[in-house]
PDB file of N, CA and C in Angstrom:
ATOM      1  N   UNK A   1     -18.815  10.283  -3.823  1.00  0.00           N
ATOM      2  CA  UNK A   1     -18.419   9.011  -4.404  1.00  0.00           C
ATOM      3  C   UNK A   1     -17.014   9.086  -4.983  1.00  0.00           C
ATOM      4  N   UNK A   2     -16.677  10.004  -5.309  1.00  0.00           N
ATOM      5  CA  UNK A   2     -15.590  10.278  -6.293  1.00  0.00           C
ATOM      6  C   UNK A   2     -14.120  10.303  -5.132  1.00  0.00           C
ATOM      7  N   UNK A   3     -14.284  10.375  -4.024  1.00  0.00           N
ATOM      8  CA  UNK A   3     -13.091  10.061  -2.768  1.00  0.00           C
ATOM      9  C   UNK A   3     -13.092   8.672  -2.498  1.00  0.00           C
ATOM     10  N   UNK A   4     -14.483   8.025  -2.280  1.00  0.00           N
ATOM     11  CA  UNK A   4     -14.232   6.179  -2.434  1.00  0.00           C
ATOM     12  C   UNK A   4     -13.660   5.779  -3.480  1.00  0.00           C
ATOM     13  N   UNK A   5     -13.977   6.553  -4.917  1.00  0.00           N
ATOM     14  CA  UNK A   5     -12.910   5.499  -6.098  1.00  0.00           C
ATOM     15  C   UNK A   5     -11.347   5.426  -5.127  1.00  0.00           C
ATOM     16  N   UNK A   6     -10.889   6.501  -4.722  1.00  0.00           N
ATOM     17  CA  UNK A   6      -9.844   6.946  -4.339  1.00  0.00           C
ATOM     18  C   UNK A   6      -9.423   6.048  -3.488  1.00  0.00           C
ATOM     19  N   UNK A   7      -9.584   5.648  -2.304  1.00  0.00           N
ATOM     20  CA  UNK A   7      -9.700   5.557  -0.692  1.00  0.00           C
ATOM     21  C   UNK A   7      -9.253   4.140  -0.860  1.00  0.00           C
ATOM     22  N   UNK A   8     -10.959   3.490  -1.606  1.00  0.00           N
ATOM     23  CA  UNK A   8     -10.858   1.776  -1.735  1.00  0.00           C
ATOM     24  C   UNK A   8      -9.523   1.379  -2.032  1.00  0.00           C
ATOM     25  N   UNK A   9      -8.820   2.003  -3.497  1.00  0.00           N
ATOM     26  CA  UNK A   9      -7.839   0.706  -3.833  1.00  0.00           C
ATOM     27  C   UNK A   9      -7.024   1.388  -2.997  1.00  0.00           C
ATOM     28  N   UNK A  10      -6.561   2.308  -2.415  1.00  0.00           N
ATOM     29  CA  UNK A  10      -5.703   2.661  -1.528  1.00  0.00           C
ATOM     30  C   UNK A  10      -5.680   1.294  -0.443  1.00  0.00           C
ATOM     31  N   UNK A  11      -6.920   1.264   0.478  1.00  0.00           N
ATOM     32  CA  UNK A  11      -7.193   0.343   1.525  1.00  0.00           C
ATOM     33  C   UNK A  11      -6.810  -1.031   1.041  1.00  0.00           C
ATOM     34  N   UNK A  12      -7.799  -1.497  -0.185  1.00  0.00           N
ATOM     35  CA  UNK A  12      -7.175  -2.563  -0.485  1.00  0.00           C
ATOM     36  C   UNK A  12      -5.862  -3.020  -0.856  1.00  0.00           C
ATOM     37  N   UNK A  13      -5.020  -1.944  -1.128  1.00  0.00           N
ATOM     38  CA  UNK A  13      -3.098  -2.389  -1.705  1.00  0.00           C
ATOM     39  C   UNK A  13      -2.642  -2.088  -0.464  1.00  0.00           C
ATOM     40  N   UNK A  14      -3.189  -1.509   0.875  1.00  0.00           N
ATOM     41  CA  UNK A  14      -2.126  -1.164   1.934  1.00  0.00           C
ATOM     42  C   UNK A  14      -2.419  -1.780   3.174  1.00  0.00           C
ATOM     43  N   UNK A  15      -4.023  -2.273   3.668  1.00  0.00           N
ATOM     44  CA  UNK A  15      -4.402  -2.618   4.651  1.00  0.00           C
ATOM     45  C   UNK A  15      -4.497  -3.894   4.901  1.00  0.00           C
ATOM     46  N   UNK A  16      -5.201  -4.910   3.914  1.00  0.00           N
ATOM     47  CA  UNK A  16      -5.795  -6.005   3.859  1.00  0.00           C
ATOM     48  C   UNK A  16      -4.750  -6.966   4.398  1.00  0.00           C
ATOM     49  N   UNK A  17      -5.399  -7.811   5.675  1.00  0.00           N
ATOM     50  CA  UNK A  17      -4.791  -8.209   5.948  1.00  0.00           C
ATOM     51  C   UNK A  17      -4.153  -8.265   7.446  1.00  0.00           C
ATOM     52  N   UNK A  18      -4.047  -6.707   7.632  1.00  0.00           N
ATOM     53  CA  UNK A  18      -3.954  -5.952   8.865  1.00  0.00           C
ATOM     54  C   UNK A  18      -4.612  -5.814   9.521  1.00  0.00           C
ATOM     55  N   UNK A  19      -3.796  -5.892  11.021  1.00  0.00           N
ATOM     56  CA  UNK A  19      -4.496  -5.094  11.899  1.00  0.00           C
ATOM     57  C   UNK A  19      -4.789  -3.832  12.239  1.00  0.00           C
ATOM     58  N   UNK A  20      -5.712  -3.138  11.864  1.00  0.00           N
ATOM     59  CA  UNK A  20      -6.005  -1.369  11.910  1.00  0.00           C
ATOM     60  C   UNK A  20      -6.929  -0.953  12.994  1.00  0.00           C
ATOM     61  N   UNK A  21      -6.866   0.355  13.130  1.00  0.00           N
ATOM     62  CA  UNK A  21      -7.844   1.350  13.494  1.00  0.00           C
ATOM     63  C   UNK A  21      -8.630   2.304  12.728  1.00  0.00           C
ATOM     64  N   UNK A  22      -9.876   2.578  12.318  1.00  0.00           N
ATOM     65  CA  UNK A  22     -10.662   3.208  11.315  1.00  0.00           C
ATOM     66  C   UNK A  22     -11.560   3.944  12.469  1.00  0.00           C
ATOM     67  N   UNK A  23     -11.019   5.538  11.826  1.00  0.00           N
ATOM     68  CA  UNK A  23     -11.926   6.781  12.578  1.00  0.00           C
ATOM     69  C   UNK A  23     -12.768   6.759  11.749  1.00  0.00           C
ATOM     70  N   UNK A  24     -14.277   7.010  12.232  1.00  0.00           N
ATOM     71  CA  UNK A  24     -15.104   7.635  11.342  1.00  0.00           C
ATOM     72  C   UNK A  24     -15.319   8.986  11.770  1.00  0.00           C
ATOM     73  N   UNK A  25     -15.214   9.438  12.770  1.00  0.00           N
ATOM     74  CA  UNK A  25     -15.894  10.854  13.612  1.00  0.00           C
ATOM     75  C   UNK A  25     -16.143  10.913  15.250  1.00  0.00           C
ATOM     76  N   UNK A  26     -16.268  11.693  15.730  1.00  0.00           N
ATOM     77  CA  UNK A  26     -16.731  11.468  17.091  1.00  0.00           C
ATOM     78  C   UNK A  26     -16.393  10.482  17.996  1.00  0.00           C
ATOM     79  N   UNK A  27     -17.093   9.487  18.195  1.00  0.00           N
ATOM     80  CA  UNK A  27     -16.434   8.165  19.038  1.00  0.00           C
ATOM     81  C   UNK A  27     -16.706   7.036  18.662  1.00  0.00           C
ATOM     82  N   UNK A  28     -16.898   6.984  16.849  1.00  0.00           N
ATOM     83  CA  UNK A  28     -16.514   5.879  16.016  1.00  0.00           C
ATOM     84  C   UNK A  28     -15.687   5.398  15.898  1.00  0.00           C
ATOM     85  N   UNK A  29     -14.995   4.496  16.774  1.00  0.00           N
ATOM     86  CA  UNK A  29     -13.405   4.381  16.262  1.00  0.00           C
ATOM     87  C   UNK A  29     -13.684   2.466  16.524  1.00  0.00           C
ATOM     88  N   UNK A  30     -13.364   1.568  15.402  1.00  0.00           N
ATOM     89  CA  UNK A  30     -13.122   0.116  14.853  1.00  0.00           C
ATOM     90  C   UNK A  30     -11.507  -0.268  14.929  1.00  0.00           C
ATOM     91  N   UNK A  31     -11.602  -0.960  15.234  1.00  0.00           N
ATOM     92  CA  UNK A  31     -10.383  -1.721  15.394  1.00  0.00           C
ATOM     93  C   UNK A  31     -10.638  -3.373  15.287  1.00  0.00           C
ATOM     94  N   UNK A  32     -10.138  -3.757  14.504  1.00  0.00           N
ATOM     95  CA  UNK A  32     -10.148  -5.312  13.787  1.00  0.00           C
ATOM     96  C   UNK A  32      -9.184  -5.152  12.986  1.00  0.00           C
ATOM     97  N   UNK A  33      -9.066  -6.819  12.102  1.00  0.00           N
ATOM     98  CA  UNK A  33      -8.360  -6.827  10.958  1.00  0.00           C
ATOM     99  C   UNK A  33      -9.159  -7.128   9.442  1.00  0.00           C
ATOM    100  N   UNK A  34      -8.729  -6.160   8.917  1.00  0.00           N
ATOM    101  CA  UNK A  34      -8.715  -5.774   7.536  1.00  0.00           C
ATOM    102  C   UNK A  34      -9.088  -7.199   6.694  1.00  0.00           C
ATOM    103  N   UNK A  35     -10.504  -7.579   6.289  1.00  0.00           N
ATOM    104  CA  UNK A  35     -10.295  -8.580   5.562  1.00  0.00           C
ATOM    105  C   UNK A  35     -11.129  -8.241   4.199  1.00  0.00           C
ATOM    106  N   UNK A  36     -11.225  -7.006   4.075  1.00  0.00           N
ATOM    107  CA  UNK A  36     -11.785  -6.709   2.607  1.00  0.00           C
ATOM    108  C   UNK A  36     -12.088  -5.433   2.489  1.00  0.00           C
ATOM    109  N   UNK A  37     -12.214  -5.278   1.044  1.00  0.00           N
ATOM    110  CA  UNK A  37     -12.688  -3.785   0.810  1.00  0.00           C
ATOM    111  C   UNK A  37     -13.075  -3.576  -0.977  1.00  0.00           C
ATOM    112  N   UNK A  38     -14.781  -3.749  -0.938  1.00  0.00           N
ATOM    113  CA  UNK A  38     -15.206  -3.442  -2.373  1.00  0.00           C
ATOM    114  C   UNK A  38     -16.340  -3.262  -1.973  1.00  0.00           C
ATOM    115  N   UNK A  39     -16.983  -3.090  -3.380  1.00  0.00           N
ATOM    116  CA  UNK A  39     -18.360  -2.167  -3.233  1.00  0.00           C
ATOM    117  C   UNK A  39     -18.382  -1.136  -2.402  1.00  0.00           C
ATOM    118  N   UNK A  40     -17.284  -0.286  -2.145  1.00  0.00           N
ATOM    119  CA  UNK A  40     -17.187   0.787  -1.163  1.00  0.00           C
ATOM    120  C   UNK A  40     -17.870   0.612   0.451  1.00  0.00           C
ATOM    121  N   UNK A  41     -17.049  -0.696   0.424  1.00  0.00           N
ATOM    122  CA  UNK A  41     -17.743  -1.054   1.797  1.00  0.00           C
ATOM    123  C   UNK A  41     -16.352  -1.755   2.545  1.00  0.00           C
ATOM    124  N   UNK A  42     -15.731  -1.367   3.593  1.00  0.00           N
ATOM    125  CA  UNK A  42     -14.797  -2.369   4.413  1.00  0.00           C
ATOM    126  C   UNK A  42     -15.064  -3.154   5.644  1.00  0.00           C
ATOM    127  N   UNK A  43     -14.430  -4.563   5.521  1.00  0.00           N
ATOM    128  CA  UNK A  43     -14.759  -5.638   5.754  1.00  0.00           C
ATOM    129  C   UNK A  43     -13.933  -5.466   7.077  1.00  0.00           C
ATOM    130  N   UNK A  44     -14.355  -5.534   8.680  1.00  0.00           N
ATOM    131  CA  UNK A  44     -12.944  -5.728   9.797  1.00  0.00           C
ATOM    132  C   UNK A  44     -13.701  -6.918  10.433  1.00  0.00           C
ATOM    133  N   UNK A  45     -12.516  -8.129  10.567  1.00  0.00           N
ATOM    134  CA  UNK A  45     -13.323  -8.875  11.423  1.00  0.00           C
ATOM    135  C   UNK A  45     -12.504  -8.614  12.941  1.00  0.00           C
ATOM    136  N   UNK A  46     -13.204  -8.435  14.027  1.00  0.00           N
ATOM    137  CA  UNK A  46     -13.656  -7.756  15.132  1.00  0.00           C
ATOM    138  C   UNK A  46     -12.903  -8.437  16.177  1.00  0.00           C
ATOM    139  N   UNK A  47     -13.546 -10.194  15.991  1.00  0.00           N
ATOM    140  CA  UNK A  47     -12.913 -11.065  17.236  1.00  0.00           C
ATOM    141  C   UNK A  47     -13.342 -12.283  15.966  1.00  0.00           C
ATOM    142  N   UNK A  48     -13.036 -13.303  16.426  1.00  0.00           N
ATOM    143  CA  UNK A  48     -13.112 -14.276  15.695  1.00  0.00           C
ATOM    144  C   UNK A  48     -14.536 -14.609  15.144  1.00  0.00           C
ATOM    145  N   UNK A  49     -14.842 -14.971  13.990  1.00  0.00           N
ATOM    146  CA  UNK A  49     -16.276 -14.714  13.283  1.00  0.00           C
ATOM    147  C   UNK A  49     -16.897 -13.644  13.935  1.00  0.00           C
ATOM    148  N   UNK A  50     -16.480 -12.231  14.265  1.00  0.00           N
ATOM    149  CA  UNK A  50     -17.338 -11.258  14.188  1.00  0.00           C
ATOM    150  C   UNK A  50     -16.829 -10.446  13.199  1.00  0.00           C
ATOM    151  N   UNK A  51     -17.629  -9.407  12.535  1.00  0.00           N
ATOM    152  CA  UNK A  51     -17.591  -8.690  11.660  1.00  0.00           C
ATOM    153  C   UNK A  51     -18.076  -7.388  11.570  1.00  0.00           C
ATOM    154  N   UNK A  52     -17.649  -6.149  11.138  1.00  0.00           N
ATOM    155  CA  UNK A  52     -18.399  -4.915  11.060  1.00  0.00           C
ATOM    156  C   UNK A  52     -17.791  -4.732   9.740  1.00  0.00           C
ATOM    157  N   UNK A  53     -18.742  -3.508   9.343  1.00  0.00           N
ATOM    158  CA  UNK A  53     -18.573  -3.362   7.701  1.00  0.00           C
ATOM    159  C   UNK A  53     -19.252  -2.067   8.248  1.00  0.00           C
ATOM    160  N   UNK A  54     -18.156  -1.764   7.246  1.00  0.00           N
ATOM    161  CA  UNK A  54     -17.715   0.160   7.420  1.00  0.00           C
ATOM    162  C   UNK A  54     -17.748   0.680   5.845  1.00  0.00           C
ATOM    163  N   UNK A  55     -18.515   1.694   5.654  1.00  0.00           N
ATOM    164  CA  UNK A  55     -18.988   2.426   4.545  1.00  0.00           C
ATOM    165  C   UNK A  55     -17.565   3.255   4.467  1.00  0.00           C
ATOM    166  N   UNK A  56     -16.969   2.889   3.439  1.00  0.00           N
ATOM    167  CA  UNK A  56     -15.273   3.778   2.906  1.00  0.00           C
ATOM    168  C   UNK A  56     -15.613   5.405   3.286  1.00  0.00           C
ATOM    169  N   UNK A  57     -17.234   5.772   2.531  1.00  0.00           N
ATOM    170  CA  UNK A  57     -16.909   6.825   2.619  1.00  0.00           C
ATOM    171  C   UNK A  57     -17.409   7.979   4.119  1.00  0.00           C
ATOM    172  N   UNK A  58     -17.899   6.522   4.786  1.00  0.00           N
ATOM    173  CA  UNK A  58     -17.687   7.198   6.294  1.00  0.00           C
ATOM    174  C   UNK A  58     -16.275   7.262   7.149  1.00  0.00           C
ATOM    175  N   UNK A  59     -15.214   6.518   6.406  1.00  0.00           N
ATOM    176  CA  UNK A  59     -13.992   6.926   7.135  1.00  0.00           C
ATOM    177  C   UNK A  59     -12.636   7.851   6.623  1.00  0.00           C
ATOM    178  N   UNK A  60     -12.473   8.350   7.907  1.00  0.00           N
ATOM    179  CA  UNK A  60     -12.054   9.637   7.928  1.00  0.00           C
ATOM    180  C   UNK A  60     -10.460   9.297   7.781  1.00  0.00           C
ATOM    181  N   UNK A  61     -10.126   8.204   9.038  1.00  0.00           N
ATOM    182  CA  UNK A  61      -8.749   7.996   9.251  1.00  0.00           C
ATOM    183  C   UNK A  61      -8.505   6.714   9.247  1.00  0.00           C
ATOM    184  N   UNK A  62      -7.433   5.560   8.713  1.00  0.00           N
ATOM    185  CA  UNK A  62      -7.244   4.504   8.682  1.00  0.00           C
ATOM    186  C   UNK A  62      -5.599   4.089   8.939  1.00  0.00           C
ATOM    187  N   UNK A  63      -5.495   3.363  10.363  1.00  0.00           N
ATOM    188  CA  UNK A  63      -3.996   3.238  10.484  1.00  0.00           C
ATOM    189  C   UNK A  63      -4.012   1.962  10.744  1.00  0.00           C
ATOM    190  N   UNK A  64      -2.454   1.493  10.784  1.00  0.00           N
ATOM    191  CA  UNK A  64      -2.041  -0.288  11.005  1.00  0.00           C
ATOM    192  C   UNK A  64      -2.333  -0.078  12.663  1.00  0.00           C
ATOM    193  N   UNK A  65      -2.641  -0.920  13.433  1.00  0.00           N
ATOM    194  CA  UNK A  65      -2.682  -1.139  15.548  1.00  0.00           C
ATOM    195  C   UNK A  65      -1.224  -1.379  15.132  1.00  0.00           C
ATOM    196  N   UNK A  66      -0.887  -0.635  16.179  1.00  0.00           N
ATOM    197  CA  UNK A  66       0.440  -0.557  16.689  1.00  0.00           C
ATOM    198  C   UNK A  66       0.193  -1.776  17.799  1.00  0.00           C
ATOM    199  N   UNK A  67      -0.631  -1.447  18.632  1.00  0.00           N
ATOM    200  CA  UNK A  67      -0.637  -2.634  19.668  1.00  0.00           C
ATOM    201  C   UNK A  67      -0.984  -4.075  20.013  1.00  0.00           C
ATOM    202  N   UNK A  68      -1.188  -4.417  18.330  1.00  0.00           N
ATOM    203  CA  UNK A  68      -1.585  -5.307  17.556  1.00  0.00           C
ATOM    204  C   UNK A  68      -0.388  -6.582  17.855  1.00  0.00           C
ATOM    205  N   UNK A  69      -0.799  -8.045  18.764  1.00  0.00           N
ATOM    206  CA  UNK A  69      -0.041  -8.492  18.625  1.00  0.00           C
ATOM    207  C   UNK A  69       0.954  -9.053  17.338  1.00  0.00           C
ATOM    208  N   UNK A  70       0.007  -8.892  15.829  1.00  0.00           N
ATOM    209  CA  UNK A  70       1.028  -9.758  14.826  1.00  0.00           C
ATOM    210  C   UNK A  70       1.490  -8.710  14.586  1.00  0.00           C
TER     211      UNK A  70
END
């Protein structure tokens, strides 16, 4: 728990908003945009009204899509 205090406000002051990629492990890999992050839980919506919600402290790696049209 003590790496999610960490992680969250990180995600929330740098991501939100964005378009990212979030590793969790293996061949977990999300790509959406960034539309939240509390209760140690992040918010990507996927395609338009879709959504996945990703446990902070299942991710490993979090970057902006480069190939992201905005």
């Amino acid at each position: 728990m003590g790496d999610m205090l960490k992680l969250q406000p990180f995600i929330a002051g740098h991501f939100i908003g964005k378009d990212v990629i979030v590793y969790c492990g293996g061949i977990l890999k999300f790509r959406g945009n960034a539309k939240a992050c509390s209760d140690g839980v992040l918010t990507l919506e996927i395609t338009e009204d879709r959504y996945s919600h990703i446990s902070v402290d299942s991710i490993i790696t979090i970057q902006c899509d480069e190939n992201s049209p905005n």
